[in-house]
Protein backbone atom coordinates (compact mmCIF):
# COMPACT_ATOMS: atom_id res chain seq x y z
CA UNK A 1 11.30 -14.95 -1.28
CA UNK A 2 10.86 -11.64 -2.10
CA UNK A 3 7.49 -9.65 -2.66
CA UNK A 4 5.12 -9.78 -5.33
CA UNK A 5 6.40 -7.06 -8.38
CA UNK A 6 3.64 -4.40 -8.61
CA UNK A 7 2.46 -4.20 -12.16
CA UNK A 8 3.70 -0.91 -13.69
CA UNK A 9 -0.01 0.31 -13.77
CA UNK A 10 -0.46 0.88 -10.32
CA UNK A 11 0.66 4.76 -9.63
CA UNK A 12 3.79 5.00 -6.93
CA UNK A 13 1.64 6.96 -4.86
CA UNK A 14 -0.89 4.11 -4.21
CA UNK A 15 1.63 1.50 -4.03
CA UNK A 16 3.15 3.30 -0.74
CA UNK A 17 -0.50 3.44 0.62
CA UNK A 18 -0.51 -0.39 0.69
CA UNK A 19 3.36 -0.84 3.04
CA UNK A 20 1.59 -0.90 6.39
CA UNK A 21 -1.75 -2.63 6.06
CA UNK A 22 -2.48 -6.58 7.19
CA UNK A 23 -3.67 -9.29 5.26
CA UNK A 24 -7.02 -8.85 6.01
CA UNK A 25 -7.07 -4.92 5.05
CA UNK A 26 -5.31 -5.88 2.06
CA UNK A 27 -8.12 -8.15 0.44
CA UNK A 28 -10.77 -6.48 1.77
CA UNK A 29 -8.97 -3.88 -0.32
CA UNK A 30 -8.92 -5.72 -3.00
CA UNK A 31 -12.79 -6.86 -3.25
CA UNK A 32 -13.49 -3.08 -3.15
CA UNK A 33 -11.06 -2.02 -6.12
CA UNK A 34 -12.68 -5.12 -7.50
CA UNK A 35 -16.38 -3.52 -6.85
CA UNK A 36 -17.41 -6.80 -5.11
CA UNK A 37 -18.51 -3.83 -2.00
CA UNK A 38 -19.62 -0.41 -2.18
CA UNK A 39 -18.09 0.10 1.55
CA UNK A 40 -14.76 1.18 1.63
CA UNK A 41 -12.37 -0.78 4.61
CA UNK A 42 -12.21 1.08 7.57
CA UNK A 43 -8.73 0.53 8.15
CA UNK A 44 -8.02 1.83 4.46
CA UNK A 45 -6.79 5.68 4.01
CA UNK A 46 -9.58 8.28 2.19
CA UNK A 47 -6.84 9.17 0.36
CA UNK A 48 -7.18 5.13 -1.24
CA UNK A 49 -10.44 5.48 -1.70
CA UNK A 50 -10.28 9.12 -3.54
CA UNK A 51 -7.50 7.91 -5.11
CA UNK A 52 -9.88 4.36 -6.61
CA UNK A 53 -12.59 7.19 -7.88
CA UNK A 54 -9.94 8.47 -10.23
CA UNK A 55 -8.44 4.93 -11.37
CA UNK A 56 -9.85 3.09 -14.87
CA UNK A 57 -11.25 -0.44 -15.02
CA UNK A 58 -7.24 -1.80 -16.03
CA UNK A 59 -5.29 -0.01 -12.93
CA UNK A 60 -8.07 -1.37 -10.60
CA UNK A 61 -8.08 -4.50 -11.63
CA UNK A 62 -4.29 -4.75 -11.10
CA UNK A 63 -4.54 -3.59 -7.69
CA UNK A 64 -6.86 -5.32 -7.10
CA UNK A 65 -4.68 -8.65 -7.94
CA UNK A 66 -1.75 -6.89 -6.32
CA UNK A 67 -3.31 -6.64 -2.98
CA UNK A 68 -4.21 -10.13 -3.19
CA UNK A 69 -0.72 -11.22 -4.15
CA UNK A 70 0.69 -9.00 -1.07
CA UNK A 71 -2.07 -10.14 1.48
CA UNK A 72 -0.86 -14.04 0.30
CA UNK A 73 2.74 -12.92 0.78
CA UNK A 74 2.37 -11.10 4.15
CA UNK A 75 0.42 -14.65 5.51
CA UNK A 76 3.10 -17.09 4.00
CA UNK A 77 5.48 -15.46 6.72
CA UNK A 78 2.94 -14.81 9.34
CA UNK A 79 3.78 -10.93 9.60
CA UNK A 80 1.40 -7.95 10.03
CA UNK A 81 2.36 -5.80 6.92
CA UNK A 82 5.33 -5.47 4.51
CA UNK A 83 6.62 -3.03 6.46
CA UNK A 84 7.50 -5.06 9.21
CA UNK A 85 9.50 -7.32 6.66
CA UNK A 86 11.07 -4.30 5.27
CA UNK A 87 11.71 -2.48 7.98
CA UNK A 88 10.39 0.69 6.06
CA UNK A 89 10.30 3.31 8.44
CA UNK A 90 9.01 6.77 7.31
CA UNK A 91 10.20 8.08 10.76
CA UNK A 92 13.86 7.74 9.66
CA UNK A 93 13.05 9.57 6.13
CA UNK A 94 11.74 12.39 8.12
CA UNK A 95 14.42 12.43 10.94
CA UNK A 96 16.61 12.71 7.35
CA UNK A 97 15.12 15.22 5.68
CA UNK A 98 14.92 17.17 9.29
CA UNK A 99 18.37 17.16 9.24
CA UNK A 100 18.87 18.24 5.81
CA UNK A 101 17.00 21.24 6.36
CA UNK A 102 19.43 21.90 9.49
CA UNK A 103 22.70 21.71 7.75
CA UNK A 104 21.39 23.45 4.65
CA UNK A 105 20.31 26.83 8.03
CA UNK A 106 23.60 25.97 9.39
């Protein structure tokens, strides 16, 4: 089984914010896009919660039932966040892009 899709609402810069946090970070994500708590989740990224501040009722609300769909996902297999299913590794991006930047001084 693969992931849950992302509805087409939630902005590409958000949905990368989401990759590396558990189940539990997830919903509590979730109940604060939702507005069920004023306190952001400590384990959450300022850069979520600036980023919810600039969101309308719709896009919330779909990350909001995104988050949920990802947190159910990420339990169903008993792993810590979709990047350990994925194997998304930002340090291999970088180690890439490092060694772009040496061939192109080469």
């Amino acid at each position: 089984m693969t992931p849950p899709d992302p509805p087409a609402t939630i902005p590409d810069f958000l949905l990368d914010q989401f990759t590396d946090h558990s189940p539990e970070t997830l919903r509590a994500i979730g109940e604060y896009a939702r507005e069920e708590t004023y306190v952001a989740p400590e384990a959450a990224a300022d850069s979520i919660v600036e980023a919810f501040a600039l969101q309308d009722e719709e896009t919330l609300a779909a990350i909001a039932g995104y988050v949920d769909e990802l947190a159910d996902f990420l339990e169903e297999r008993d792993v810590d966040s979709l990047e350990a299913i994925t194997g998304d590794d930002t340090d291999d991006e970088e180690s890439w892009g490092h060694r772009r930047i040496l061939d192109w001084h080469s």
